[in-house]
Protein backbone atom coordinates (compact mmCIF):
# COMPACT_ATOMS: atom_id res chain seq x y z
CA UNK A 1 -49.91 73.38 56.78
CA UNK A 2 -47.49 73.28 60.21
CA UNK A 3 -48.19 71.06 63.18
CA UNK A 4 -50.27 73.11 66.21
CA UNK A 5 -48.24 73.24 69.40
CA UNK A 6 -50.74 70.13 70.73
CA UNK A 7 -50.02 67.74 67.48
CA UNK A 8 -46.07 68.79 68.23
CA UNK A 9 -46.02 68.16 72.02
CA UNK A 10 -48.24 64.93 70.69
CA UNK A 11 -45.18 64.28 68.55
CA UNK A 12 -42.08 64.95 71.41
CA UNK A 13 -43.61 61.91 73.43
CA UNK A 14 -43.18 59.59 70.43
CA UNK A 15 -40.38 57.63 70.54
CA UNK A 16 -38.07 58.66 67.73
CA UNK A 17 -36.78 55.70 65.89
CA UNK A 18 -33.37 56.12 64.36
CA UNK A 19 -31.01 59.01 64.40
CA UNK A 20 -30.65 61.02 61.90
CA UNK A 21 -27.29 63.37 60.84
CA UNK A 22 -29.03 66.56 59.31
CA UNK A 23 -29.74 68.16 62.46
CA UNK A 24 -30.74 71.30 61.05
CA UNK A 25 -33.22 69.51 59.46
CA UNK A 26 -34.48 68.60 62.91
CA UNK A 27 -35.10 72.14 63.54
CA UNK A 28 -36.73 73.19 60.26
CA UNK A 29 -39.26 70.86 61.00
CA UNK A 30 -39.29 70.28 64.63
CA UNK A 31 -37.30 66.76 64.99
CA UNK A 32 -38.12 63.91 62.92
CA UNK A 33 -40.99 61.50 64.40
CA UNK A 34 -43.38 58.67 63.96
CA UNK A 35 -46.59 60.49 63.07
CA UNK A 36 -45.09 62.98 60.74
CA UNK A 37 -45.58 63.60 57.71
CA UNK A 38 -43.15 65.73 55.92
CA UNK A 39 -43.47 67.29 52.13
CA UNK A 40 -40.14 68.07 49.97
CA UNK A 41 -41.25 69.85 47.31
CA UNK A 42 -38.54 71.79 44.30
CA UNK A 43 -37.96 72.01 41.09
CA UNK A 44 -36.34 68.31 39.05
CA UNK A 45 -32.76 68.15 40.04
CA UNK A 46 -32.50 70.30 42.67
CA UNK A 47 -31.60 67.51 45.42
CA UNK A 48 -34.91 66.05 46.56
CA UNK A 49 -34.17 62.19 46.39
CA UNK A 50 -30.83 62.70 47.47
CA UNK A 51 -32.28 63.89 50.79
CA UNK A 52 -34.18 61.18 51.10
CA UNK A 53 -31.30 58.44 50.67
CA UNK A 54 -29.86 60.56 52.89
CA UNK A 55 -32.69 59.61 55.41
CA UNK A 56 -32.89 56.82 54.52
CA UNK A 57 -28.93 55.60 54.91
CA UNK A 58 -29.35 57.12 58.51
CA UNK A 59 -32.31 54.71 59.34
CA UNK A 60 -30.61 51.52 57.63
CA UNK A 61 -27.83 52.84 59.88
CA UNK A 62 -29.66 52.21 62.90
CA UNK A 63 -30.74 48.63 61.49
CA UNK A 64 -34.37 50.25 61.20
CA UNK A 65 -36.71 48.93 58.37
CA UNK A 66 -37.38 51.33 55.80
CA UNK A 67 -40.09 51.12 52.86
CA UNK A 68 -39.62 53.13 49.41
CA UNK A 69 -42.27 53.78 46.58
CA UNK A 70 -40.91 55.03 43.99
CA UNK A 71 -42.37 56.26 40.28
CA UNK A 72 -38.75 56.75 39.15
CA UNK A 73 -36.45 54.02 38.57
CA UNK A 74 -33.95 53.39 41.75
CA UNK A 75 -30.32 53.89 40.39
CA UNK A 76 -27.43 51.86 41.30
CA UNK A 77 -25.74 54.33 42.81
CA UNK A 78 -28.78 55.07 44.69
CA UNK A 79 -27.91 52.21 46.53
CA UNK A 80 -24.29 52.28 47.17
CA UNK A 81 -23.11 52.11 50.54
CA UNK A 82 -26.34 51.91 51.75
CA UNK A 83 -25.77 49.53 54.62
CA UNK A 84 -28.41 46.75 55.90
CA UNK A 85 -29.97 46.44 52.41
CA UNK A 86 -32.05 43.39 53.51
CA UNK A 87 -33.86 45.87 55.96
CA UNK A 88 -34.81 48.55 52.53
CA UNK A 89 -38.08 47.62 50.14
CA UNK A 90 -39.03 48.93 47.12
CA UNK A 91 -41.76 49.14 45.68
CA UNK A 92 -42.06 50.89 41.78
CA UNK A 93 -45.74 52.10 41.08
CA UNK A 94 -46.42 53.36 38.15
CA UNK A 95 -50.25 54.69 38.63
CA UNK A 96 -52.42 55.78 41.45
CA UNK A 97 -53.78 52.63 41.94
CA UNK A 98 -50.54 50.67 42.00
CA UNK A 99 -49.92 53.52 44.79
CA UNK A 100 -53.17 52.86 46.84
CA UNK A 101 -51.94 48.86 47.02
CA UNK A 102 -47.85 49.98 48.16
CA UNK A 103 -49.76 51.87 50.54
CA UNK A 104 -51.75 48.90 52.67
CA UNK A 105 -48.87 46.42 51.86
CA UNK A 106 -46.33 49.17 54.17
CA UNK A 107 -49.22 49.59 56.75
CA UNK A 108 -48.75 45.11 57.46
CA UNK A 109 -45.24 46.39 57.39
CA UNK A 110 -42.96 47.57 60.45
CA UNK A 111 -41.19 49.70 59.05
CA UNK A 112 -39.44 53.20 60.61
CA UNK A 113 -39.13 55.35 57.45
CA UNK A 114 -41.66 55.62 54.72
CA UNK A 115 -40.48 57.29 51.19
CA UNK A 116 -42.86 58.03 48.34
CA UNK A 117 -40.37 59.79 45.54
CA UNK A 118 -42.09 60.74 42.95
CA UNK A 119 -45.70 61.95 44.02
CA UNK A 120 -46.75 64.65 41.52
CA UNK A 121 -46.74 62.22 38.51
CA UNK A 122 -49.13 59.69 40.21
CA UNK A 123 -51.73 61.90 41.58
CA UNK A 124 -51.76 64.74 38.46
CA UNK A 125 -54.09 63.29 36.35
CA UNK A 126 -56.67 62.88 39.56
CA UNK A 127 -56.08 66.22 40.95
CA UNK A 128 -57.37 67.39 37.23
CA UNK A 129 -60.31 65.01 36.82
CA UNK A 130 -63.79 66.69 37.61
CA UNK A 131 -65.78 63.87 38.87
CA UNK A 132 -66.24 62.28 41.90
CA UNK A 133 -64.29 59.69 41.32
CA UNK A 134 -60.97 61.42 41.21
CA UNK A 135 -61.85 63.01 44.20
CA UNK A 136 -62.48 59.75 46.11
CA UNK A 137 -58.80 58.52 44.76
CA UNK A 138 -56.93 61.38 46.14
CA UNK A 139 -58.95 60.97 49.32
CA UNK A 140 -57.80 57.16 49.37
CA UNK A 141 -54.45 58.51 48.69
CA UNK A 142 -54.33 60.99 51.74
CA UNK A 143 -56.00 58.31 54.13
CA UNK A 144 -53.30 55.67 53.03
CA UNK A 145 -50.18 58.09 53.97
CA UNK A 146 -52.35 58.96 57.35
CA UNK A 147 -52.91 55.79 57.96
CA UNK A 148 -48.82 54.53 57.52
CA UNK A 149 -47.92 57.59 59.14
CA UNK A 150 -49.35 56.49 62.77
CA UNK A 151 -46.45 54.28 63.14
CA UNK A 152 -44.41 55.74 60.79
CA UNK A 153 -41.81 58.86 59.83
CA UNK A 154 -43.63 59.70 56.42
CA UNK A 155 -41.68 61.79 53.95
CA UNK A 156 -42.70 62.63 50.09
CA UNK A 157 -41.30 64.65 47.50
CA UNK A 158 -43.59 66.65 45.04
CA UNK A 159 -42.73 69.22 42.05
CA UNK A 160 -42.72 72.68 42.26
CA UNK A 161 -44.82 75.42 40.10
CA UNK A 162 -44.58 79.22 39.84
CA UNK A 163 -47.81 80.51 41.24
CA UNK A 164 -47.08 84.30 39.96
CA UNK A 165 -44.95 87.71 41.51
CA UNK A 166 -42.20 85.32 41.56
CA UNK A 167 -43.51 83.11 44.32
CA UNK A 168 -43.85 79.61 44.44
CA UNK A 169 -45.58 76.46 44.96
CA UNK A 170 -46.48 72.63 45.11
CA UNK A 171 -47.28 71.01 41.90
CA UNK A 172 -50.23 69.90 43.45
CA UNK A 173 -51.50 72.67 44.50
CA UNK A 174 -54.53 73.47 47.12
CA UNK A 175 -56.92 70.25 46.92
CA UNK A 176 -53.35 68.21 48.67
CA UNK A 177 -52.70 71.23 51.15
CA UNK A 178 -54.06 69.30 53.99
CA UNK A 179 -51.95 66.58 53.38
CA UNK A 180 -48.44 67.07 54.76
CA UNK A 181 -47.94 68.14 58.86
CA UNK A 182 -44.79 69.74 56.91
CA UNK A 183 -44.19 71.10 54.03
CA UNK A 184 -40.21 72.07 53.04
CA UNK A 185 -39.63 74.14 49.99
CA UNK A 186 -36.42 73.76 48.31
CA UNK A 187 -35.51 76.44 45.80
CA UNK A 188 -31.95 77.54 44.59
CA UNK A 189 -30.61 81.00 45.58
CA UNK A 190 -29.12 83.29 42.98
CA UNK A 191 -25.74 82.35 44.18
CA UNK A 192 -26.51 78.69 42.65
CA UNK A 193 -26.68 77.05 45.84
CA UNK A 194 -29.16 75.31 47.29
CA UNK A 195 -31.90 77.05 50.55
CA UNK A 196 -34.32 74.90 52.03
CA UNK A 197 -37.33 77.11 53.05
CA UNK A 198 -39.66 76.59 56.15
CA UNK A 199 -42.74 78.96 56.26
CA UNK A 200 -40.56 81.35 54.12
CA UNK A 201 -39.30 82.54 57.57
CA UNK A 202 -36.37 79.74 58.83
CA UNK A 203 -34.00 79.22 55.92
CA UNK A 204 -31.14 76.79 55.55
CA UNK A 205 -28.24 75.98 52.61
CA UNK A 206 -28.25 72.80 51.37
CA UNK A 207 -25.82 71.61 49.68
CA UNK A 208 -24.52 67.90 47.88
CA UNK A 209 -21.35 66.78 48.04
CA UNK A 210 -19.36 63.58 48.45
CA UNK A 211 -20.20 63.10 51.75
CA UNK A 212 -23.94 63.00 50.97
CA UNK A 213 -26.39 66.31 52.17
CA UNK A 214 -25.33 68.84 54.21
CA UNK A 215 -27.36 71.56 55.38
CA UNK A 216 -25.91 74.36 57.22
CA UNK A 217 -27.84 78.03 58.49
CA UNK A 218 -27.71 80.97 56.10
C-alpha cells in the first residue's frame, strides 16, 4: 500500500524532525516524515535492524528522542557510538500484549522516531487464530502504530515469505496489508549484494559496511 498524492502533499507540510544520511532512502519512499509509517520487510540477516540503527543514530544525532520495541535482544554493539543515549528507550516485548502496552506508553511519549524490530514473531500466532478475538488484537495492534504515528516517523521490520513463481512477500501476509503507508522489500541480488525494492519498479543497492548503511542507485 503507497501513500495517494493527497496523504503525500499531507506529509511535505509536516515538519520533518531530524535529518537523516540515506538520502536515497528519501526518495524510495518519498522523504521521511511524522505520519509515516514505513514497512522493512527481508529475509533474517539480510540488513533490516542495521537500517534501523542507522535511523536511529541519525535522529540521536539531531538530539531527537527516539523509542525502540524490540522482540530481539539489543546487542552491545547495537549501541556503540550511538550518541545521546539518554534520549533512546527500549522497550523488549515478548507477546502481543506486552506490544499493545509499549504502544500507549510511546504515544505519552515525545518521541521523533518509533522502531518496532521484530514484528512477525509477535503478531503470527494472531494473524493464524480464527476467532474474533485475534482479529480484535491485530486491530489493536494497527490502531496503536496509527495512533503513535500522528506525531511520529513509524518504521517496522517484518519477515519475508515466498508467495510462488519466484515472487515474494511479507510474512504477514494480506490481513496487515493496510497497515504500512510504505512498504520496502529488501531481497539480495544474485551478485550477493543487497537491492532494496519499492513497488518492484525504483530499485536501490544496499550495502553494510564500516561506516554503517549505504544505499546507492542500481
Amino acid at each position: 500500500m503507497f501513500p495517494t498524492p493527497c496523504n503525500w502533499l499531507l506529509r511535505q507540510n509536516k515538519l520533518l524532525k531530524f535529518q537523516n544520511t540515506l538520502p536515497v532512502l528519501d526518495e524510495l519512499v518519498g522523504g521521511l516524515h511524522p505520519g509515516q509509517i514505513i514497512e522493512l520487510c527481508g529475509p533474517s540477516g539480510i540488513g533490516k535492524s542495521q537500517v534501523c540503527w542507522h535511523l536511529i543514530r541519525d535522529c540521536l544525532n539531531a538530539g531527537k528522542n527516539v523509542a525502540m520495541i524490540s522482540s530481539r535482544k539489543i546487542q552491545d554493539y547495537d549501541l556503540e557510538n550511538l550518541p545521546n543515549l539518554s534520549n533512546l528507550s527500549i522497550s523488549y516485548v515478548s507477546s502481543v500484549y506486552n506490544l499493545l502496552i509499549s504502544l500507549a506508553a510511546v504515544n505519552s511519549m515525545s518521541v521523533s522516531l518509533v522502531v518496532i524490530d521484530g514484528i512477525q514473531p509477535l503478531l503470527q500466532s494472531v494473524l493464524g487464530s480464527a476467532n474474533f478475538k485475534g482479529q480484535a488484537l491485530l486491530n489493536e495492534v494497527k490502531c496503536g502504530i496509527g495512533t503513535v504515528s500522528v506525531k511520529s516517523l513509524v518504521i517496522y521490520t517484518n519477515g519475508l515469505v515466498s508467495v510462488g513463481d519466484g515472487n515474494h512477500g511479507p510474512a504477514l501476509g494480506r490481513a496487515w496489508e493496510v497497515a504500512p503507508s510504505v512498504r520496502i522489500m529488501m531481497l539480495r541480488d544474485r551478485e550477493g549484494g543487497r537491492v532494496m525494492w519499492r513497488n518492484r519498479e525504483v530499485t536501490a543497492r544496499l550495502e553494510i559496511g564500516d561506516q554503517g548503511v549505504e544505499i546507492s542507485w542500481n
